[in-house]
Protein backbone atom coordinates (compact mmCIF):
# COMPACT_ATOMS: atom_id res chain seq x y z
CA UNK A 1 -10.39 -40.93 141.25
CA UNK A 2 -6.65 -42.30 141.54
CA UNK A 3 -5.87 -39.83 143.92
CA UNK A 4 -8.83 -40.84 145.87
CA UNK A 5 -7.77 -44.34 145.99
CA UNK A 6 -4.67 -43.67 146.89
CA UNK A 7 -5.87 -41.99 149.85
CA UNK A 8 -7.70 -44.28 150.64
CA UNK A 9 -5.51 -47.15 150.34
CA UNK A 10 -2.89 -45.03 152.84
CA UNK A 11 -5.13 -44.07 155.41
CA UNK A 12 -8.06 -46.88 155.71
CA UNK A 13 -6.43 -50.20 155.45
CA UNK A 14 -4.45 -50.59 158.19
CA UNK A 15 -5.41 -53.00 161.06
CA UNK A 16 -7.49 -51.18 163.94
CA UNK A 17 -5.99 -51.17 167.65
CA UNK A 18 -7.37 -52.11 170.79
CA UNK A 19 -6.14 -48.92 172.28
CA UNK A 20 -7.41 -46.80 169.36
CA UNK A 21 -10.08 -43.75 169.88
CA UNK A 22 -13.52 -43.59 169.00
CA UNK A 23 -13.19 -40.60 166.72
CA UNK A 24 -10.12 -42.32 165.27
CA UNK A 25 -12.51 -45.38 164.09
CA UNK A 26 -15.05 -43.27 162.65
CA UNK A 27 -12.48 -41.87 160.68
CA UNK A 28 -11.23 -44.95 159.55
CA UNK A 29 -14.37 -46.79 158.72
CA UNK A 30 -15.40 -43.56 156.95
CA UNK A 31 -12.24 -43.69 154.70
CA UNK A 32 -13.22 -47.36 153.83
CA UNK A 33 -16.64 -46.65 152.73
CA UNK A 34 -15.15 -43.85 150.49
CA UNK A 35 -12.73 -46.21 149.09
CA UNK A 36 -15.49 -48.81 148.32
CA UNK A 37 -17.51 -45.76 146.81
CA UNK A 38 -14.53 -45.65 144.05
CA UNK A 39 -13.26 -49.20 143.95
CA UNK A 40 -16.91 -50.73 143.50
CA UNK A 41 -16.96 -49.13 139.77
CA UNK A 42 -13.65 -50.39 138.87
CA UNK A 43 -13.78 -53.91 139.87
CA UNK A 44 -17.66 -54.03 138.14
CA UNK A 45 -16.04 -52.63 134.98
CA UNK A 46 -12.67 -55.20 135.61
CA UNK A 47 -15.38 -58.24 135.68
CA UNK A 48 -17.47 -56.86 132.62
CA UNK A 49 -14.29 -56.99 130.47
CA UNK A 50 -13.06 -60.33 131.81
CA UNK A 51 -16.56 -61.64 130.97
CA UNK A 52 -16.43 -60.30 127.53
CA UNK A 53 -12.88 -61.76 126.80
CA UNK A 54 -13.55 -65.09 127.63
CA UNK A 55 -16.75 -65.07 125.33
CA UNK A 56 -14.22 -64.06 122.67
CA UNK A 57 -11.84 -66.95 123.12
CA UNK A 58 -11.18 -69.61 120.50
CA UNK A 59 -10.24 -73.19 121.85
CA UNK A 60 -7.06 -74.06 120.44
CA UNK A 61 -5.78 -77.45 119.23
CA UNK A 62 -2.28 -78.63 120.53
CA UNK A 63 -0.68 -80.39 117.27
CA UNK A 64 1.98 -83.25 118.54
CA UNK A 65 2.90 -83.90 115.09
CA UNK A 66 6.26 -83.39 114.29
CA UNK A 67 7.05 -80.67 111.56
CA UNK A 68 7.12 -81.58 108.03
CA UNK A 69 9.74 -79.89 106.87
CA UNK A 70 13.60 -80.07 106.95
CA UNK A 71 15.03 -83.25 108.40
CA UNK A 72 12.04 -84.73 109.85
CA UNK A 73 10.14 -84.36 105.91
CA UNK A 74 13.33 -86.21 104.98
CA UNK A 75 13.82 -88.63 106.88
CA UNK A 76 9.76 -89.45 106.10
CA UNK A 77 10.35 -89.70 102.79
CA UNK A 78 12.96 -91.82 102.86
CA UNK A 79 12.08 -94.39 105.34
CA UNK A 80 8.44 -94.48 105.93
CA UNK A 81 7.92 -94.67 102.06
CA UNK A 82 9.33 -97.83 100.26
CA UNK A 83 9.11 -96.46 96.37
CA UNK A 84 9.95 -99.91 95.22
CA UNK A 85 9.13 -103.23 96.42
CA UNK A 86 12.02 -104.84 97.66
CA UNK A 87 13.15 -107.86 95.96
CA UNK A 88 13.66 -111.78 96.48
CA UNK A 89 16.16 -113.82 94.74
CA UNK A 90 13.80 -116.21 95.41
CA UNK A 91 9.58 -117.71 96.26
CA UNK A 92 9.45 -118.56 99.88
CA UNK A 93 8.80 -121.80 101.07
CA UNK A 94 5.19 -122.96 101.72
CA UNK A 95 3.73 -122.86 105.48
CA UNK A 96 5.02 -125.96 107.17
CA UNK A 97 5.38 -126.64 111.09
CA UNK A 98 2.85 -126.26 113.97
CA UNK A 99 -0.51 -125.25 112.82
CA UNK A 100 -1.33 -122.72 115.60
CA UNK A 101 1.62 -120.93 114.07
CA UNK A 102 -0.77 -119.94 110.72
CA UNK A 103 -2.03 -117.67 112.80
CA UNK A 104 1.16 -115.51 112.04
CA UNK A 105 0.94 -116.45 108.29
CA UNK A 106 0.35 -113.00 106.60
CA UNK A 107 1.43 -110.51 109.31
CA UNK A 108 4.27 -108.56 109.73
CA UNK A 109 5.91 -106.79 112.83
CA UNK A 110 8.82 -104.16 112.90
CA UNK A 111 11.14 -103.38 115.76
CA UNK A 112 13.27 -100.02 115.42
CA UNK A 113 17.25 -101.04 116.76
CA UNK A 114 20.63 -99.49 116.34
CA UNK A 115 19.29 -97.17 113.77
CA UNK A 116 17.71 -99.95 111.64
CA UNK A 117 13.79 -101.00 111.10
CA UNK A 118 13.51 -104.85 110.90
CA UNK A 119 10.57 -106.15 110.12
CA UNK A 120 9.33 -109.57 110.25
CA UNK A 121 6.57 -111.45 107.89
CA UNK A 122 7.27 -115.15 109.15
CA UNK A 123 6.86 -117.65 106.52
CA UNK A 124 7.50 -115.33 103.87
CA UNK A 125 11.25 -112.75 104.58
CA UNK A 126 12.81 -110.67 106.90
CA UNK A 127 13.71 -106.95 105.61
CA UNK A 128 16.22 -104.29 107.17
CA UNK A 129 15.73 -100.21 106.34
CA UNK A 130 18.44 -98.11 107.69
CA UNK A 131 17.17 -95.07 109.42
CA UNK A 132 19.68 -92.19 108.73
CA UNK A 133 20.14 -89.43 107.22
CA UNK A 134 22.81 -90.47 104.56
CA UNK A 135 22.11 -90.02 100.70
CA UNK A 136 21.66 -94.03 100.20
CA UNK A 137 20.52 -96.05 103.04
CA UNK A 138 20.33 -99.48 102.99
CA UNK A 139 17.03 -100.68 102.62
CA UNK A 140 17.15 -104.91 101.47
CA UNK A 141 16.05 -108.27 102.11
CA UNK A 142 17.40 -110.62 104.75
CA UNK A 143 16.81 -113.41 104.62
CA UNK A 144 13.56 -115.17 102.76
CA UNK A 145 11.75 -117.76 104.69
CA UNK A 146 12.92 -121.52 103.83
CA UNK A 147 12.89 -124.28 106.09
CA UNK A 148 12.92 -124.82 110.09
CA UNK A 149 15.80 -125.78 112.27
CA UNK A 150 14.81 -128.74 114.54
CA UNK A 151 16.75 -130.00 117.45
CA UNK A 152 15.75 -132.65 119.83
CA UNK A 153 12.04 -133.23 118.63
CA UNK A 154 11.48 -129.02 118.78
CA UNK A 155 10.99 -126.30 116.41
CA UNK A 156 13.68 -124.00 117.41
CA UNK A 157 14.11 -121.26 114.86
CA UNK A 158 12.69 -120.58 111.39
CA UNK A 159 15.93 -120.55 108.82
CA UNK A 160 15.70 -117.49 106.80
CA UNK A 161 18.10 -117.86 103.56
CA UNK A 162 19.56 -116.24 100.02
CA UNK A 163 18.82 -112.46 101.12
CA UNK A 164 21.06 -109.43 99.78
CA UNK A 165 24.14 -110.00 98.38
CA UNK A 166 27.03 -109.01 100.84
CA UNK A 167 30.44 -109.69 99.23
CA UNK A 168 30.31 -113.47 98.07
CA UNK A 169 27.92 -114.60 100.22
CA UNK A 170 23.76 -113.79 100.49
CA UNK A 171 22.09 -113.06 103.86
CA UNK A 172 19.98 -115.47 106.48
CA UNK A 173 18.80 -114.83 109.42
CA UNK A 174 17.72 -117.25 112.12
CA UNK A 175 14.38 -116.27 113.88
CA UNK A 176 14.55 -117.97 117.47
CA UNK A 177 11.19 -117.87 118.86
CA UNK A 178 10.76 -117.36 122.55
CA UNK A 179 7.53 -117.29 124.87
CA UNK A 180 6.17 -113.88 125.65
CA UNK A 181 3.55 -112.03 126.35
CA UNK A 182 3.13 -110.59 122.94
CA UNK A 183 4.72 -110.54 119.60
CA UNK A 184 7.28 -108.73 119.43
CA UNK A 185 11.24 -108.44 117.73
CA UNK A 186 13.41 -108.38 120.93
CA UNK A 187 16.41 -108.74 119.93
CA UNK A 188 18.62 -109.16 116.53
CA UNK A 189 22.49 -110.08 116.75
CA UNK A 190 25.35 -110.59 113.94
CA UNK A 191 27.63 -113.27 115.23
CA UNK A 192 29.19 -113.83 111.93
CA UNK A 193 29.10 -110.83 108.72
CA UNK A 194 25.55 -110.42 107.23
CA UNK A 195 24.70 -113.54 109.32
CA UNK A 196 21.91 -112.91 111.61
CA UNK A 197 20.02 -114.30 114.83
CA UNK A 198 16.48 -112.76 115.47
CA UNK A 199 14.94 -113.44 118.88
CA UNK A 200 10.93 -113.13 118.31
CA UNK A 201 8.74 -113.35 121.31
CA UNK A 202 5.27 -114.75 121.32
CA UNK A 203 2.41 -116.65 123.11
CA UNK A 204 1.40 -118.92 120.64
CA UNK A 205 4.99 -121.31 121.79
CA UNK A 206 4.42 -120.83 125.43
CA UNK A 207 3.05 -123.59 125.78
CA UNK A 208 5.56 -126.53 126.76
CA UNK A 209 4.21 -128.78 123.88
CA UNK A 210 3.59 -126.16 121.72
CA UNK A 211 7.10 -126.59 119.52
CA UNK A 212 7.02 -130.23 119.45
CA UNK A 213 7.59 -131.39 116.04
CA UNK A 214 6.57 -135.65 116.53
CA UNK A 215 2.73 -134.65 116.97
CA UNK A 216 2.64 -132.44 113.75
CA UNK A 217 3.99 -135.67 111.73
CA UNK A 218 1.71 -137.58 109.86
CA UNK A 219 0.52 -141.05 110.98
CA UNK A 220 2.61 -142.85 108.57
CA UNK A 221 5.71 -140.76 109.42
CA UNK A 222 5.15 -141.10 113.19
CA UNK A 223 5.19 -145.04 112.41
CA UNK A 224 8.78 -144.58 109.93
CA UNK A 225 9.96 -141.99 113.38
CA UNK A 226 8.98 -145.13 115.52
CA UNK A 227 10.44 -147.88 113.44
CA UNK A 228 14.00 -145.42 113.21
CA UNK A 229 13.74 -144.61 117.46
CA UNK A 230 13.96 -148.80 117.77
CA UNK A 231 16.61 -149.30 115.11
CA UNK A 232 18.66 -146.75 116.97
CA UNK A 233 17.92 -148.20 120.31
CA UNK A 234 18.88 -152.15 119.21
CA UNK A 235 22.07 -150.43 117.76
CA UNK A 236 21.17 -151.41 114.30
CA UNK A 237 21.63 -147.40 113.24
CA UNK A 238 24.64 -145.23 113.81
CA UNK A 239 24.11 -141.86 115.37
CA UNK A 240 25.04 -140.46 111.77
CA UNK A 241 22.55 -142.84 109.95
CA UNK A 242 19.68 -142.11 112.33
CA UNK A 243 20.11 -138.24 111.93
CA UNK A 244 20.53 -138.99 107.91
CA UNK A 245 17.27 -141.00 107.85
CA UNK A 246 15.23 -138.45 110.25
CA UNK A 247 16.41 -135.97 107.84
CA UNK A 248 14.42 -137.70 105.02
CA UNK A 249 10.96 -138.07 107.22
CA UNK A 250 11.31 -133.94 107.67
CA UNK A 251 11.95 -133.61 104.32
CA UNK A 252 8.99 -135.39 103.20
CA UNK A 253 6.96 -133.61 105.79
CA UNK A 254 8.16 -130.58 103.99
CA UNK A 255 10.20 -129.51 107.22
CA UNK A 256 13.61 -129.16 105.55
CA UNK A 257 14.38 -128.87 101.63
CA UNK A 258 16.23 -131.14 100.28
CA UNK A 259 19.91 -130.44 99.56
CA UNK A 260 19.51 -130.80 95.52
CA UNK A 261 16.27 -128.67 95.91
CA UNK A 262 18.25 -125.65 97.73
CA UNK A 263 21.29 -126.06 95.11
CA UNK A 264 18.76 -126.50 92.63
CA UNK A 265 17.08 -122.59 93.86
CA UNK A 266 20.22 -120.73 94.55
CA UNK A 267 21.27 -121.71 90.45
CA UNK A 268 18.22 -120.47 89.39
CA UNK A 269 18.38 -117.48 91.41
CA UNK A 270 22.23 -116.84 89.85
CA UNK A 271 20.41 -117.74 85.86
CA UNK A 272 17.64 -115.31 86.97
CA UNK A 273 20.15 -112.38 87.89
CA UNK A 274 22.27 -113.02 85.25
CA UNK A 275 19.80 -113.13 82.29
CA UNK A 276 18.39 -109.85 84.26
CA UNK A 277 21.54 -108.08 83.58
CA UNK A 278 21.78 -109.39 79.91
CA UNK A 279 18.48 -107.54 79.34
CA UNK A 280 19.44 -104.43 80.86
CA UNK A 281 22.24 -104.30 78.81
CA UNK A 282 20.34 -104.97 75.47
CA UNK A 283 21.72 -108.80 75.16
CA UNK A 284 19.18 -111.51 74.63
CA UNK A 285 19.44 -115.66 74.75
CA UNK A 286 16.59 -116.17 72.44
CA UNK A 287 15.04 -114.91 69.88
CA UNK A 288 11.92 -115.06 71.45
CA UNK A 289 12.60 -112.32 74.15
CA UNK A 290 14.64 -110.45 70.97
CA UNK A 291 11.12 -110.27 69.44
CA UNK A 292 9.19 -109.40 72.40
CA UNK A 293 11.26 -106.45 73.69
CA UNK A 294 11.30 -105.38 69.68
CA UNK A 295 7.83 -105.17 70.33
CA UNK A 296 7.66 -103.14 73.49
CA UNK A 297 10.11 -100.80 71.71
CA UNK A 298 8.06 -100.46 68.89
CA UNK A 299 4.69 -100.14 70.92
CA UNK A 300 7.16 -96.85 73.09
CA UNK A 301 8.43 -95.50 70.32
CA UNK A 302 4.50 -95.23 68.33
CA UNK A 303 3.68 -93.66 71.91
CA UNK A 304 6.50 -90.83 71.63
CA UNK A 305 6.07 -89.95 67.98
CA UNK A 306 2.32 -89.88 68.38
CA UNK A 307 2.87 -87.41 71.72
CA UNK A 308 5.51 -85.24 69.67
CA UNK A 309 2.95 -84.65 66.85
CA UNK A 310 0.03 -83.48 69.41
CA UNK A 311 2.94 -81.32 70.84
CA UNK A 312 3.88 -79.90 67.54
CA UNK A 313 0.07 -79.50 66.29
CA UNK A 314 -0.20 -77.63 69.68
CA UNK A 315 2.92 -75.59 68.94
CA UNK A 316 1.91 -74.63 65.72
CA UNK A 317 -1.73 -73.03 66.97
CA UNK A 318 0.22 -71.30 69.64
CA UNK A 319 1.83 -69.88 67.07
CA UNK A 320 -0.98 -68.76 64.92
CA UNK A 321 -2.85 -67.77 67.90
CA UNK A 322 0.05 -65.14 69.10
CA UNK A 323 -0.02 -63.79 65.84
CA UNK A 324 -3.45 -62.72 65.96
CA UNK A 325 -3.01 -61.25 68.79
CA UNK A 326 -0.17 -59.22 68.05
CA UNK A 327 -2.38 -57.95 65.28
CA UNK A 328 -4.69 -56.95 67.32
CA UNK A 329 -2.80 -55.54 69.90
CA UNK A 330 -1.13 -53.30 66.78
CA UNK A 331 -4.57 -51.90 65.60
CA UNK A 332 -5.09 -51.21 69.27
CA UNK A 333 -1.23 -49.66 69.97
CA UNK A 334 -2.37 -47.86 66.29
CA UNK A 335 -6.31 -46.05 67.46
CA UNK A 336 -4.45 -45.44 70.72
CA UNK A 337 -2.61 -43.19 69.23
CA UNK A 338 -4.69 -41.17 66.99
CA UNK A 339 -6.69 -40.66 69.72
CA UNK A 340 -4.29 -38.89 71.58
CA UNK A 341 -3.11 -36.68 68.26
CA UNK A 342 -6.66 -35.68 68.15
CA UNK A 343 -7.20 -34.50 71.62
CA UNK A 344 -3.50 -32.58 71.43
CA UNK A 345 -4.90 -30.77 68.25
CA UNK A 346 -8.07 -29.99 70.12
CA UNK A 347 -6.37 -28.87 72.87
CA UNK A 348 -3.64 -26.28 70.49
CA UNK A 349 -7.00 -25.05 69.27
CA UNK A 350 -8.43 -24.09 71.95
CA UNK A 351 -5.15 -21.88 73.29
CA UNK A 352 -5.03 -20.66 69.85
């Protein structure tokens, strides 16, 4: 049948001439029928098999997930995971400024930059993960959420304050907000060590009133704002003694803390840490916490003697229970073999 193909192939499908013969078409279009005569078959028997192959086929799923193993299951565990909750020195401030900006009260929003995650929560901290591949990145709080920094009757930038320790200082950051078309990190800067500026786009302070800080007042200290604006004016206040007494009408609207409050919070903070330490190291200030971590001692130390003697009550019928069996295995090891001296005796017999 190849052959016959072949033949064909060579001597039928060539382009017929004008100038060709009549007995030389025949021949031709008698060569083509023969080659359909063996073709047909084949490509009926091609189309059968194609048709039976493509019944057969599975769909398959394309998986876009990266692999989890090697680096990429490492650097998963260590940086999508946070094993422990990170830490504040201290409470964040309550909410305080325009109200529209509640809305962000409770959310959170990360931004991937110069190998670090930031991530965001305003009116509560600001966090940093390193994203690398060494044995301890850092992972730590910024800056927690404080007080606002107001210039010229605006809200410019939510002061972030006493975040990781870096040398003798603690971390802040400065989250400028900026109108955009979402929320969204843009940008983060260190113009002085473990100092930070944040740049945080949104559309809630688009708007060109939307930052003013006079209509947020209260009545009463829009009135004290008023009475200070004309003392200023008939030159009755200093520059320096109209920003000292504006100071006081933010403070009581719970814009800024006052400066014995924030000394007040980072020495707490420092008595917190260092009392911390004391108790790691097994020194107490009272004998109040002496008792109560007596106690916890007590209550772990009942919990390991009462697991040791289930362990040992365990080990012991362990014990008794692979003794019987090795008894039993001997009685087996033991009619084992006196079965096979009695079937080599009754074999010697029967040669005898």
């Amino acid at each position: 049948m190849g052959a016959a193909i072949l033949w064909s192939c060579d001597l039928c499908w060539f382009p017929m001439k004008k100038n060709m013969s009549a007995s030389t078409k025949r021949r031709r279009l008698f060569c083509i029928c023969i080659a359909f005569e063996h073709v047909l078959p084949i490509l009926l028997c091609l189309l059968m098999v194609m048709k039976h192959t493509v019944s057969e086929m599975v769909s398959m799923k394309i998986v876009e997930e990266p692999s989890s193993y090697g680096l990429n299951s490492y650097n998963f565990a260590s940086h999508t995971t946070d094993d422990k909750k990170l830490k504040m020195r201290i409470q964040p401030s309550n909410f305080s400024g325009p109200a529209h900006l509640k809305r962000l009260y409770g959310k959170c929003f990360s931004k991937e930059m110069n190998e670090y995650r930031y991530e965001l929560c305003p009116f509560f901290n600001v966090t940093q993960h390193e994203q690398s591949y060494r044995w301890n990145p850092f992972s730590g709080v910024l800056g927690v959420w404080q007080e606002w920094e107001i210039e010229n009757n605006t809200f410019t930038a939510m002061e972030m304050r006493e975040g990781e320790k870096c040398g003798d200082i603690h971390r802040t950051v400065k989250v400028i907000f900026v109108c955009g078309d979402k929320h969204d990190i843009v940008n983060v800067t260190e113009p002085s060590t473990c100092n930070y500026h944040m740049r945080f786009i949104s559309p809630y302070v688009c708007h060109r009133d939307s930052m003013l800080v006079y209509p947020t007042l209260s009545e009463e200290l829009q009135g004290a704002w008023d009475e200070l604006e004309g003392e200023l004016y008939r030159e009755e206040l200093t520059q320096k003694g109209y920003k000292k007494q504006l100071r006081k009408i933010f403070e009581k609207a719970g814009y800024y803390i006052p400066q014995e409050e924030k000394k007040l919070l980072s020495e707490q903070a420092v008595k917190r840490e260092e009392e911390e330490k004391k108790e790691e190291n097994g020194q107490f200030d009272t004998l109040l916490k002496c008792t109560e971590e007596y106690r916890k001692l007590k209550k772990e130390i009942e919990g390991l003697r009462t697991l040791l003697a289930v362990k040992e009550s365990k080990d012991a019928a362990d014990v008794l229970f692979g003794n019987s069996t090795s008894e039993s295995t001997q009685t087996k090891k033991s009619k084992r073999k006196s079965k096979v001296g009695k079937f080599l005796k009754s074999i010697s017999k029967t040669k005898t």
